[in-house]
C-alpha atoms as a PDB file:
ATOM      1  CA  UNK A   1      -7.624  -0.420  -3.833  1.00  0.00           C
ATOM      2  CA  UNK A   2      -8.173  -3.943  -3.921  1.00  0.00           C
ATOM      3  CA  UNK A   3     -10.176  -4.880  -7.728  1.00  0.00           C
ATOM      4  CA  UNK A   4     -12.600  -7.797  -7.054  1.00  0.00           C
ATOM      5  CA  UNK A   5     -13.053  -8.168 -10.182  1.00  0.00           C
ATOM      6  CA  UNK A   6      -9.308  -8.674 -10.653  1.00  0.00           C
ATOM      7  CA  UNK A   7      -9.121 -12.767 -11.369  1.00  0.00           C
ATOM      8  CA  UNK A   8     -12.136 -13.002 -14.135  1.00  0.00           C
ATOM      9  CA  UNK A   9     -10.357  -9.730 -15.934  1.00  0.00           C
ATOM     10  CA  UNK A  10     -13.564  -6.993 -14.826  1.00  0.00           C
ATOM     11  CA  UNK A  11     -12.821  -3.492 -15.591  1.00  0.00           C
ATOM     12  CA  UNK A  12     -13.209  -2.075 -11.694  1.00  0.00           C
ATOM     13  CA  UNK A  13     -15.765  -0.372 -10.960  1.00  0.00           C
ATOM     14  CA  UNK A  14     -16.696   1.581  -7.949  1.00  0.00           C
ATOM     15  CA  UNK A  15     -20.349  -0.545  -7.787  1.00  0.00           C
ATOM     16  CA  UNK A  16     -17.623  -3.759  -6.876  1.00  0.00           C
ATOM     17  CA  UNK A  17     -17.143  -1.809  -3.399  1.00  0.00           C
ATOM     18  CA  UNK A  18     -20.693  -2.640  -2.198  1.00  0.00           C
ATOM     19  CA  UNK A  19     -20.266  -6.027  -0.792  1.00  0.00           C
ATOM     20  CA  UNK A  20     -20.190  -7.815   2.739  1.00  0.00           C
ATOM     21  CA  UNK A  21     -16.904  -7.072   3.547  1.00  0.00           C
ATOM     22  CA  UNK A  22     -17.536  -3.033   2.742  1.00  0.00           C
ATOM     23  CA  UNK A  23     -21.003  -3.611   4.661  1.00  0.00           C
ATOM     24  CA  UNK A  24     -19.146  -4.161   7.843  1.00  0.00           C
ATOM     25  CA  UNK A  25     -16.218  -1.611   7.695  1.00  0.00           C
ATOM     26  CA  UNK A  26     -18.654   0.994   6.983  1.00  0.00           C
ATOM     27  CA  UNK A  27     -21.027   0.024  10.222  1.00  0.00           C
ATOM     28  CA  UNK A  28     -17.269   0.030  11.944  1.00  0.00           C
ATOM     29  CA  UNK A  29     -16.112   3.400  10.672  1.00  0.00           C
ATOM     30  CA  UNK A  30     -19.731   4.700  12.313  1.00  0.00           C
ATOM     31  CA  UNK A  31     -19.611   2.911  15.706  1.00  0.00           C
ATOM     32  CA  UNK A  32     -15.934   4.532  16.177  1.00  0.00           C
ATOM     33  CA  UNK A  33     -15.286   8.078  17.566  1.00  0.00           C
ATOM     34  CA  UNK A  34     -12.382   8.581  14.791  1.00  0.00           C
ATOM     35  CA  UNK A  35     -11.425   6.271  11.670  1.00  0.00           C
ATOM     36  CA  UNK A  36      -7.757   7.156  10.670  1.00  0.00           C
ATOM     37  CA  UNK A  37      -6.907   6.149   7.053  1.00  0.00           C
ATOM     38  CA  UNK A  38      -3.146   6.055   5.350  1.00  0.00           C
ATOM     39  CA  UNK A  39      -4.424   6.897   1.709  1.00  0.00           C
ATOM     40  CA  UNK A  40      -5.566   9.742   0.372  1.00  0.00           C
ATOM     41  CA  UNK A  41      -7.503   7.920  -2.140  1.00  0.00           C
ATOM     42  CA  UNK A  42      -8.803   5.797   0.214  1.00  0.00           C
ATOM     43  CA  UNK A  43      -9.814   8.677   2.086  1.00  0.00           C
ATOM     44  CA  UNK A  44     -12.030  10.447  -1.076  1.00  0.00           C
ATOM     45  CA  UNK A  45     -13.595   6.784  -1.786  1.00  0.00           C
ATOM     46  CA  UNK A  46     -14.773   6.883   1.452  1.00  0.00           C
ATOM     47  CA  UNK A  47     -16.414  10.163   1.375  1.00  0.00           C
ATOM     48  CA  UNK A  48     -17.513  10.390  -2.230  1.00  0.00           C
ATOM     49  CA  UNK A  49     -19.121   6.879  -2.855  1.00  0.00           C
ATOM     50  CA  UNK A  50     -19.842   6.092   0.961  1.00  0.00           C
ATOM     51  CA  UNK A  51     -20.740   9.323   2.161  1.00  0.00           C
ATOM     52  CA  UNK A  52     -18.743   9.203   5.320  1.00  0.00           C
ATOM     53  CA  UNK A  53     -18.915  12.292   7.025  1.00  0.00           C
ATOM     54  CA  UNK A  54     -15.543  13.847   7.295  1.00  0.00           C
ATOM     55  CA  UNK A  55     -15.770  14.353  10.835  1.00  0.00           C
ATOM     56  CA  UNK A  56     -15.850  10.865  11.497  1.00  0.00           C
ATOM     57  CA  UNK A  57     -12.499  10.263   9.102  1.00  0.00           C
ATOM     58  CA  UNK A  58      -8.574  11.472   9.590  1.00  0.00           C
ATOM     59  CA  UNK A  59      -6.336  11.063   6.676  1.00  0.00           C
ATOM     60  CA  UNK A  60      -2.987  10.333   8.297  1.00  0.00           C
ATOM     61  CA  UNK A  61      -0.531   8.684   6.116  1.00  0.00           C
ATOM     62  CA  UNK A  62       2.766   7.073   7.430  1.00  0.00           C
ATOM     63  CA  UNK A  63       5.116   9.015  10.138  1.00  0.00           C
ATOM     64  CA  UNK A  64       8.741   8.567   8.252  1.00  0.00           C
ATOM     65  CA  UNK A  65      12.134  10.321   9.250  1.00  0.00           C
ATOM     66  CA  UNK A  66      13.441  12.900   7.252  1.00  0.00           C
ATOM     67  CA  UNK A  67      14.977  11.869   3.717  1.00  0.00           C
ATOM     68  CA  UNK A  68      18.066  13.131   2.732  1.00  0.00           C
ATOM     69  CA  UNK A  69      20.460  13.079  -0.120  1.00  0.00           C
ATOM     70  CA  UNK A  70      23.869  12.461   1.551  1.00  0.00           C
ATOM     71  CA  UNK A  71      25.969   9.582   1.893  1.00  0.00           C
ATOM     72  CA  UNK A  72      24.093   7.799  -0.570  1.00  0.00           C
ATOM     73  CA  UNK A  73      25.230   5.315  -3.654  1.00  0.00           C
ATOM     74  CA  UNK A  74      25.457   7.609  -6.767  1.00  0.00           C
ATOM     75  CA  UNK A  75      23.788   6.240  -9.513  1.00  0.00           C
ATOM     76  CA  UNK A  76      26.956   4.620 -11.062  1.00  0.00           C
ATOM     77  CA  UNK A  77      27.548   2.497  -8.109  1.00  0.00           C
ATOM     78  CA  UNK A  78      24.490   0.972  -7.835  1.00  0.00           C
ATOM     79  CA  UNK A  79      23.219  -1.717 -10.559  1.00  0.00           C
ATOM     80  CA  UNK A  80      20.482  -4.067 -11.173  1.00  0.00           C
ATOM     81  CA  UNK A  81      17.023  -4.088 -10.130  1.00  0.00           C
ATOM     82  CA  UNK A  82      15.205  -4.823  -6.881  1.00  0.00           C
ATOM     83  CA  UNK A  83      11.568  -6.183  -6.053  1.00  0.00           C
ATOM     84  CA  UNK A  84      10.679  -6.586  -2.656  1.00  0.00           C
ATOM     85  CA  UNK A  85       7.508  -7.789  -0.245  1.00  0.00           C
ATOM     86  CA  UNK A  86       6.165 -10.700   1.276  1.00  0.00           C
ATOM     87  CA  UNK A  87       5.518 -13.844  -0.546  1.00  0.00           C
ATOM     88  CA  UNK A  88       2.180 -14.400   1.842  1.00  0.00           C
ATOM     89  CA  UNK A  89       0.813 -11.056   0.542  1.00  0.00           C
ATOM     90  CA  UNK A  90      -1.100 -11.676  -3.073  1.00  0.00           C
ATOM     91  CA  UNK A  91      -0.555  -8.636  -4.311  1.00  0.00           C
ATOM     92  CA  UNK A  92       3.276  -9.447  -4.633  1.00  0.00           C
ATOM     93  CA  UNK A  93       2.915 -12.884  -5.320  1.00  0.00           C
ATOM     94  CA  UNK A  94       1.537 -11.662  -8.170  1.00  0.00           C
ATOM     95  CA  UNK A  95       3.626  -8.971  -9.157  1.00  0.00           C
ATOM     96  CA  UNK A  96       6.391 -11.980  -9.179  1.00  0.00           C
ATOM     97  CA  UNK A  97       4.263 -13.917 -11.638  1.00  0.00           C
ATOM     98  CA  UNK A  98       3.877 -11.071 -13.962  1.00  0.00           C
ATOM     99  CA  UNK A  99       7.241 -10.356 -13.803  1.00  0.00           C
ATOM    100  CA  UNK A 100       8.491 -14.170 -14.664  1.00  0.00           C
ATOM    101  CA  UNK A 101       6.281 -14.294 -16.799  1.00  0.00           C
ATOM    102  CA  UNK A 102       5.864 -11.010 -19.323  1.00  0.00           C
ATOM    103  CA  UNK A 103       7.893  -8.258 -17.591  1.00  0.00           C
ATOM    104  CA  UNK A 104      11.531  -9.718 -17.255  1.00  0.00           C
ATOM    105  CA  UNK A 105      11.973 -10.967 -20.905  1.00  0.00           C
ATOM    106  CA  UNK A 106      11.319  -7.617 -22.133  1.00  0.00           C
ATOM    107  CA  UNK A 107      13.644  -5.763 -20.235  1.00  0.00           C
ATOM    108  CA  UNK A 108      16.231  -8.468 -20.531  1.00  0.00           C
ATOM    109  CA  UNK A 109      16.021  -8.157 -24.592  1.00  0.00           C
ATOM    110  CA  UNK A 110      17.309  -4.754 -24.196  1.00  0.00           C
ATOM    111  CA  UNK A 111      19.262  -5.087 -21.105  1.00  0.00           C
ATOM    112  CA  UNK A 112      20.995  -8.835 -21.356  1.00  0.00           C
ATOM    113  CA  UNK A 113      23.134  -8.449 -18.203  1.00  0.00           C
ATOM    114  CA  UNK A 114      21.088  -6.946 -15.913  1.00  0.00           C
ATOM    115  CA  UNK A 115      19.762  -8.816 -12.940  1.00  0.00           C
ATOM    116  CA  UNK A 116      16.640  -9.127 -11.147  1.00  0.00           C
ATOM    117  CA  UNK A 117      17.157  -9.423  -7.593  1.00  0.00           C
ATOM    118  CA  UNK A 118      13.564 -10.501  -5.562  1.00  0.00           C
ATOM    119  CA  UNK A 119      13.192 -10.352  -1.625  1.00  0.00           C
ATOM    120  CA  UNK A 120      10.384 -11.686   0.212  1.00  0.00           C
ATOM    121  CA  UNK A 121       9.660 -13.074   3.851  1.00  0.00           C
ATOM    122  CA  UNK A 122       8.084 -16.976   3.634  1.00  0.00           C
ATOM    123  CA  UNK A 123       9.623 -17.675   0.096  1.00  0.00           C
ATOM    124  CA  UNK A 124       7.152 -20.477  -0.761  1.00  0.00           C
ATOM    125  CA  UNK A 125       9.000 -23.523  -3.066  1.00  0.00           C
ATOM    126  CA  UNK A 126       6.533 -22.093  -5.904  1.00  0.00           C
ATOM    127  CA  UNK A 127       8.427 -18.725  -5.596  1.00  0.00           C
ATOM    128  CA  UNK A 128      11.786 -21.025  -5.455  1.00  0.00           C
ATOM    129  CA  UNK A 129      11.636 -22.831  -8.488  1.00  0.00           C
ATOM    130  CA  UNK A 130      11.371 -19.245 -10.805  1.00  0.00           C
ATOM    131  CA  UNK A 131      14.695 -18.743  -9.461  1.00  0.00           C
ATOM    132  CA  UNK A 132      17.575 -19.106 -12.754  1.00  0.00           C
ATOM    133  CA  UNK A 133      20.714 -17.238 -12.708  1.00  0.00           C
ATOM    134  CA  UNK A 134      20.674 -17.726 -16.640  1.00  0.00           C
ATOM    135  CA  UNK A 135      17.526 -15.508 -16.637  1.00  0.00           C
ATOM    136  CA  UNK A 136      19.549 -12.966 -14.258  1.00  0.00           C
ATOM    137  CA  UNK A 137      16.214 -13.752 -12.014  1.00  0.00           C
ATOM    138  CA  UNK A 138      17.132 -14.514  -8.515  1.00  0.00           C
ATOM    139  CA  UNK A 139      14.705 -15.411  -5.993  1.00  0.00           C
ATOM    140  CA  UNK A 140      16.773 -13.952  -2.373  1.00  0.00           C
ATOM    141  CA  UNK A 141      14.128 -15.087   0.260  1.00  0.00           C
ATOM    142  CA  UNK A 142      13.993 -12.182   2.762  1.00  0.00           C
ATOM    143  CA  UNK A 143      16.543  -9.134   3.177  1.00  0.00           C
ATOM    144  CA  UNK A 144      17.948  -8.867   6.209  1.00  0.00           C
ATOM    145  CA  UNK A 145      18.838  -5.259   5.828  1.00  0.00           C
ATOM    146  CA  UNK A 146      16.133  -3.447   3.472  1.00  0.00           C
ATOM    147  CA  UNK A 147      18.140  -0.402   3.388  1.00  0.00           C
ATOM    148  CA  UNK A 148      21.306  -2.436   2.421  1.00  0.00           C
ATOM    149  CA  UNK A 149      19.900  -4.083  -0.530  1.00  0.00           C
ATOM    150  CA  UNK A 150      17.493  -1.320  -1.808  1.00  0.00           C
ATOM    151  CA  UNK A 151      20.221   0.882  -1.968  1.00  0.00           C
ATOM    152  CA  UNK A 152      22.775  -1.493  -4.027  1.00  0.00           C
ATOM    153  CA  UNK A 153      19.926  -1.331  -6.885  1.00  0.00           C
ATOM    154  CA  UNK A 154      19.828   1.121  -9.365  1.00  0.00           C
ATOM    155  CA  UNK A 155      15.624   0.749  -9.554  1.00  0.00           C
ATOM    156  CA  UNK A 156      12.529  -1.116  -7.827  1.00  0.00           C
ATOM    157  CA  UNK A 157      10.336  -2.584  -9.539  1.00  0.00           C
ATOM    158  CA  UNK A 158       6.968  -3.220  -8.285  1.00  0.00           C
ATOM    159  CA  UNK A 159       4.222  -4.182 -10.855  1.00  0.00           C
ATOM    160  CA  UNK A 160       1.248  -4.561  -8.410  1.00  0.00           C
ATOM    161  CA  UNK A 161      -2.160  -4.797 -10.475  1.00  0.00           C
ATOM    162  CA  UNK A 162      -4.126  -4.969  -6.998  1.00  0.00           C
ATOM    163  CA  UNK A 163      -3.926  -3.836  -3.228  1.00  0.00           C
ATOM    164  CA  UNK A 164      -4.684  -1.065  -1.161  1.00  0.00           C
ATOM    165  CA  UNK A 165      -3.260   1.645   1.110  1.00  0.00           C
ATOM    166  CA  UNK A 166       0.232   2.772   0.989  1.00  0.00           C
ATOM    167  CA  UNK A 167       3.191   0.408  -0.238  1.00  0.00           C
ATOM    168  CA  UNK A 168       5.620  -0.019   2.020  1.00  0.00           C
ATOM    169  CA  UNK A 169       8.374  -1.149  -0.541  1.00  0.00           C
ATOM    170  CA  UNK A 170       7.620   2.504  -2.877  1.00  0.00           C
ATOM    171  CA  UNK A 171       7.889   4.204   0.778  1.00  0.00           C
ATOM    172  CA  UNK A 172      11.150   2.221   1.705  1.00  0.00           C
ATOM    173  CA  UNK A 173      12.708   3.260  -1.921  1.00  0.00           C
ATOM    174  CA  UNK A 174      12.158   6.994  -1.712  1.00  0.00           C
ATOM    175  CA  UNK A 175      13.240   6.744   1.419  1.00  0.00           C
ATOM    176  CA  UNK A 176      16.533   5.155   0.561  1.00  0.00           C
ATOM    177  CA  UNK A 177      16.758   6.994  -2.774  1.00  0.00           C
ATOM    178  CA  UNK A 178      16.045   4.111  -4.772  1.00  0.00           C
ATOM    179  CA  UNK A 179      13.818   5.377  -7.849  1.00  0.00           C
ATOM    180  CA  UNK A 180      10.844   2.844  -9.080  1.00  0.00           C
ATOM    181  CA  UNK A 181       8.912   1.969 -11.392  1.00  0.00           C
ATOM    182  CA  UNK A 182       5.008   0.752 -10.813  1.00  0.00           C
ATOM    183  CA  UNK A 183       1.456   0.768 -11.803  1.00  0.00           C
ATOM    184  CA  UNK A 184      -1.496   3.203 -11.635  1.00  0.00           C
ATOM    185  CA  UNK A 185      -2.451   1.033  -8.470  1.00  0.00           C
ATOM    186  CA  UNK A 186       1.354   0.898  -7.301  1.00  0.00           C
ATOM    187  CA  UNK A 187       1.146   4.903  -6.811  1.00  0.00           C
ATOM    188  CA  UNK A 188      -2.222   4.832  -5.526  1.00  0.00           C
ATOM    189  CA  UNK A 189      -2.335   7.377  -2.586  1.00  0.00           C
ATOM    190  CA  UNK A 190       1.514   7.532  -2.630  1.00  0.00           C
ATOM    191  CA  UNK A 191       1.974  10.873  -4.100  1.00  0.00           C
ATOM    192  CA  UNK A 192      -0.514  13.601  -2.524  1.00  0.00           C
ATOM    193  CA  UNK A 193      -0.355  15.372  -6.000  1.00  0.00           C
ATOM    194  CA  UNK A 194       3.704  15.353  -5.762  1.00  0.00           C
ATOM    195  CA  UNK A 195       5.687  14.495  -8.793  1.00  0.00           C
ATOM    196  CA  UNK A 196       6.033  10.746  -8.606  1.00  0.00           C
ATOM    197  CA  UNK A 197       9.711   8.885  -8.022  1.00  0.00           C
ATOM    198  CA  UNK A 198       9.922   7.401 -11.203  1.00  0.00           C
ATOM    199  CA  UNK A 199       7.856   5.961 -13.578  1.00  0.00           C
ATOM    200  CA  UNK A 200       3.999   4.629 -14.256  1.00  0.00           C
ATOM    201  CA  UNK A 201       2.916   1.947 -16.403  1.00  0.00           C
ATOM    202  CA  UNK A 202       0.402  -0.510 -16.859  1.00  0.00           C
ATOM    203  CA  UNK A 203       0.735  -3.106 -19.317  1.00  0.00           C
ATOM    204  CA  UNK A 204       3.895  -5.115 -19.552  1.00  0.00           C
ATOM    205  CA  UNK A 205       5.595  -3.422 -22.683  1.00  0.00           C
ATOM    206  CA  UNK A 206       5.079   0.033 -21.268  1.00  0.00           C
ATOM    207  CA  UNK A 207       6.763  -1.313 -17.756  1.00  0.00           C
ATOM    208  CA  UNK A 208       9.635  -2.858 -19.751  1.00  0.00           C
ATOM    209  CA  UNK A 209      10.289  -0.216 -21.603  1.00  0.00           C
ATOM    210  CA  UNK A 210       9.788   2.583 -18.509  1.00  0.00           C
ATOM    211  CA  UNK A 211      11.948   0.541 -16.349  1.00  0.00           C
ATOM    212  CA  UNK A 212      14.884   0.286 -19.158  1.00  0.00           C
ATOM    213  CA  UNK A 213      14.423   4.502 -20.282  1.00  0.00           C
ATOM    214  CA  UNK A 214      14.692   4.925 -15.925  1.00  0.00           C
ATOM    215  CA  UNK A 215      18.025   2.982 -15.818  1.00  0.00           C
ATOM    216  CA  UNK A 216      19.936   4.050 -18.299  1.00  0.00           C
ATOM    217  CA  UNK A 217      18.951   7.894 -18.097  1.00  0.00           C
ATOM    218  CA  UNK A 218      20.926   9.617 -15.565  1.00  0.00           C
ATOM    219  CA  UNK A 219      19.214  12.798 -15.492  1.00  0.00           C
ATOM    220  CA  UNK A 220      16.065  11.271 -15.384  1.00  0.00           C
ATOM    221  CA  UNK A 221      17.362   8.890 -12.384  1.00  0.00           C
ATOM    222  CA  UNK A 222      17.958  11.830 -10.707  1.00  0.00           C
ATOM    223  CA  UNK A 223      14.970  13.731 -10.613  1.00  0.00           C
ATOM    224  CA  UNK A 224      13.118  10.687 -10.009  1.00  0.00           C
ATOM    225  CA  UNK A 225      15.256  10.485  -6.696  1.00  0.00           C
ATOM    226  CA  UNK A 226      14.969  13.618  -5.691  1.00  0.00           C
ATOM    227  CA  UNK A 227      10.619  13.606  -5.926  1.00  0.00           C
ATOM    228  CA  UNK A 228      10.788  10.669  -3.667  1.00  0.00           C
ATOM    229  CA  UNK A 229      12.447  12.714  -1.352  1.00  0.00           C
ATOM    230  CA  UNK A 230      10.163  15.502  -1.453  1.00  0.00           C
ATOM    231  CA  UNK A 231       7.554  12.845  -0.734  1.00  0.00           C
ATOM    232  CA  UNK A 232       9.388  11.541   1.990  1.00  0.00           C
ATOM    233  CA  UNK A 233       9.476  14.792   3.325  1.00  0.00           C
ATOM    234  CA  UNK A 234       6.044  16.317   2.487  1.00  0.00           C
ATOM    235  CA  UNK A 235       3.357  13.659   2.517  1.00  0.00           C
ATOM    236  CA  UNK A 236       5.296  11.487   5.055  1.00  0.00           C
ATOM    237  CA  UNK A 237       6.178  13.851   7.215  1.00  0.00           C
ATOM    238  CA  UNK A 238       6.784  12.613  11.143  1.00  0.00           C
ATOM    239  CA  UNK A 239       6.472  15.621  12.915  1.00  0.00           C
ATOM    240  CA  UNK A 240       3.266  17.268  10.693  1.00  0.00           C
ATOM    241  CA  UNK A 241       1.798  14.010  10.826  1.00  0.00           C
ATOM    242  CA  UNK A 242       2.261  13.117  14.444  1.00  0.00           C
ATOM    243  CA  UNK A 243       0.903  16.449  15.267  1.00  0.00           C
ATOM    244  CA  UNK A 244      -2.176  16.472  13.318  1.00  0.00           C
ATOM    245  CA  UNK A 245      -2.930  13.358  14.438  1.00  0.00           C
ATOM    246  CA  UNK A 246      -2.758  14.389  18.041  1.00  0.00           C
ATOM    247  CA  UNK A 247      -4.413  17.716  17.796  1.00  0.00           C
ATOM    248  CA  UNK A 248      -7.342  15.581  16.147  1.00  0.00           C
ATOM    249  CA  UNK A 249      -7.450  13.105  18.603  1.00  0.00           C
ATOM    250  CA  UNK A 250      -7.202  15.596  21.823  1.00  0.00           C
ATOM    251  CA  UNK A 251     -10.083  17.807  19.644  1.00  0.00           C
ATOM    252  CA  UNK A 252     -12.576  14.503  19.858  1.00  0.00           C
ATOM    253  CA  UNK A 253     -11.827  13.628  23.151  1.00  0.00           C
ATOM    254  CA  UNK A 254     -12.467  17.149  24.694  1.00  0.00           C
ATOM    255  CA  UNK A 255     -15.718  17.437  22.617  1.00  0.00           C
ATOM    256  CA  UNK A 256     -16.690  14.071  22.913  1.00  0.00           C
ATOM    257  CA  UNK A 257     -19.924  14.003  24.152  1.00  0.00           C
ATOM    258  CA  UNK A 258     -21.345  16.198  21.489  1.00  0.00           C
ATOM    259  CA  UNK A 259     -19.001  14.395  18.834  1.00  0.00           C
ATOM    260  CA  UNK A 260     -20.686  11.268  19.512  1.00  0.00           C
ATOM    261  CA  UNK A 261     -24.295  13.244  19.219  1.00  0.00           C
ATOM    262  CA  UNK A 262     -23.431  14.430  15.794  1.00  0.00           C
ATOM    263  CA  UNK A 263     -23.045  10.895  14.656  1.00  0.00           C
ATOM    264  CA  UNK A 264     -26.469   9.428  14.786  1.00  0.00           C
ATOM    265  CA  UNK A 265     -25.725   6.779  12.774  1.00  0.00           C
ATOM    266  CA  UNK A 266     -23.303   5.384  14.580  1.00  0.00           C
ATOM    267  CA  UNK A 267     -25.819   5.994  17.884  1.00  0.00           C
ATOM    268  CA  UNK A 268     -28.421   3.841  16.039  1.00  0.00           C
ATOM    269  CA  UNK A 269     -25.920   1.379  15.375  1.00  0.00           C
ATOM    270  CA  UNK A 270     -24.369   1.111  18.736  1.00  0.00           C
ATOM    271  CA  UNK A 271     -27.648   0.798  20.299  1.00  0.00           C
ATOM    272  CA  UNK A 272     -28.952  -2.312  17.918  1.00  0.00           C
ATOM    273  CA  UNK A 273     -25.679  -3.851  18.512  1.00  0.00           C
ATOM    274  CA  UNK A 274     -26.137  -3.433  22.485  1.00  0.00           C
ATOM    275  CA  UNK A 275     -29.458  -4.612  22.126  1.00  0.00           C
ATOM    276  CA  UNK A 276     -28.936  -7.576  20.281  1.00  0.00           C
ATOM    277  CA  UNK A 277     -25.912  -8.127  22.704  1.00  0.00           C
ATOM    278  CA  UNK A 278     -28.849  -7.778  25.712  1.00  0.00           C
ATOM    279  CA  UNK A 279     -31.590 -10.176  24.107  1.00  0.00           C
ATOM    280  CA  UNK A 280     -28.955 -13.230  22.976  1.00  0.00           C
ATOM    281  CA  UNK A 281     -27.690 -13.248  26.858  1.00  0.00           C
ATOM    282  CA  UNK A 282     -31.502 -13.393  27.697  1.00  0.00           C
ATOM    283  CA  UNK A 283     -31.982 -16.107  25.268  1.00  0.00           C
ATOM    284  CA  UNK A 284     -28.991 -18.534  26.461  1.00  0.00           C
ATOM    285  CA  UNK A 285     -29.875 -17.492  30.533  1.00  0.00           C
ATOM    286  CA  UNK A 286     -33.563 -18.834  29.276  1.00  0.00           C
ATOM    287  CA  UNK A 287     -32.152 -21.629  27.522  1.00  0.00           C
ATOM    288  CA  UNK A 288     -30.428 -22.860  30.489  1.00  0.00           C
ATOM    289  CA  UNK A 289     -33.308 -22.305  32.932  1.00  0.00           C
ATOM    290  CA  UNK A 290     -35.307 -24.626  30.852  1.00  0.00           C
ATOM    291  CA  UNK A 291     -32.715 -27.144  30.395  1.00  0.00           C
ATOM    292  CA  UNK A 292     -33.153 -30.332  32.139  1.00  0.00           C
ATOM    293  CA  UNK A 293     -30.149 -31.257  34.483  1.00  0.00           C
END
């Protein structure tokens, strides 16, 4: 979830959440029949601190194809490290910086030939210049087949220290067997209680040293692999997914009527917004009655 207090270094808090931008996806979530999330967390935060009523809200996280361990790299033909996501999207932007910056050196120190290999749509010359081949850092601008290059790595990295909903790049390694490691904020709603694909950390020693133990344990590899599968496969599940999400949708729609009288809320707030829709159309029609011509 994304920490406002991020930039001035604020421990979050859930009292950050009330704010403008919260003020208007909550009136949203009540003027619409069904609000489908992706993140479990997301989901609780919504319920717990906002007191939206569950009826209104359907957890539905992302519809992926099965995940399979066959055909696949073994762990001693893959090397290096990958980092992936779009350079427009802060979150990784940052997660670049860090990595430049504090992460890299560290695992560098007790890895010195292992490479860093970033992708990223709309490399920006800022993201350009931290390219050096001396560093084993190479900036790769965007991968033109995801798969391709997340399964020549032996890990992901993806320090993200802010965001929301699910990551496509952790989804896109347990898919392609690729373990990871990440932050608390990383796995965020990724897991659905499921033993995580790799490892956690939070500070840049503990990420150094996670994503060093990760590639150079086999075993450990391993395992990691196969609980991003069982993600894959459990959480992400196409077909349960796709058919919970339909049986949801077909139970509003049939019951509609009374659906919409259980949420008085959102009837108060539909009406105001009609009405204020109503007396502004009034006002200009007015306004150009009395103008002169």
């Amino acid at each position: 979830m994304q920490i406002n207090g991020f930039k001035d270094k604020q421990p979050f808090t859930l009292d950050m959440l009330n704010n403008d931008k919260a003020l208007r996806e909550i009136a949203a979530i009540y003027r619409s029949d069904l609000y489908i999330i992706i993140s479990d967390f997301e989901y609780d935060i919504l319920q717990s601190h906002f007191n939206i009523p569950k009826g209104l809200l359907h957890l539905c996280p992302f519809m992926l194809d099965k995940a399979e361990a066959t055909n696949l790299p073994t762990f001693e033909d893959r090397q290096h490290f990958i980092s992936i996501g779009n350079f427009r999207h802060a979150p990784n932007w940052d997660a670049v910086l860090w990595l430049k910056q504090e992460i890299w050196g560290l695992i560098r120190e007790q890895l010195p030939k292992a490479e860093l290999h970033i992708y990223g749509a709309y490399t920006p010359p800022k993201a350009t210049a931290l390219h050096n081949p001396r560093e084993g850092f190479y900036i790769k601008d965007r991968a033109e087949n995801v798969q391709e290059v997340m399964q020549s790595a032996r890990l992901c990295l993806a320090p993200l220290r802010f965001g929301a909903g699910i990551k496509t790049k952790l989804a896109d390694a347990m898919m392609f067997g690729t373990p990871n490691v990440t932050t608390t904020m990383g796995a965020e709603g990724m897991s659905g209680g499921l033993g995580w694909s790799g490892l956690v950390a939070d500070d840049a020693q503990s990420f150094a040293n996670a994503a060093v133990s990760l590639y150079q344990d086999k075993n450990k590899w391993l395992q990691a692999q196969t609980n991003g599968f069982n993600i894959v496969n459990t959480l992400f599940n196409h077909e349960d997914n796709q058919a919970k999400l339909l049986t949801r949708i077909l139970d509003v729609q049939g019951n509609l009527q009374q659906h919409r009288q259980n949420n008085f809320i959102g009837l108060m707030l539909n009406h105001h917004f009609h009405r204020s829709t109503e007396f502004m159309s009034r006002w200009i029609e007015a306004k150009n009655h009395s103008s002169p011509t």
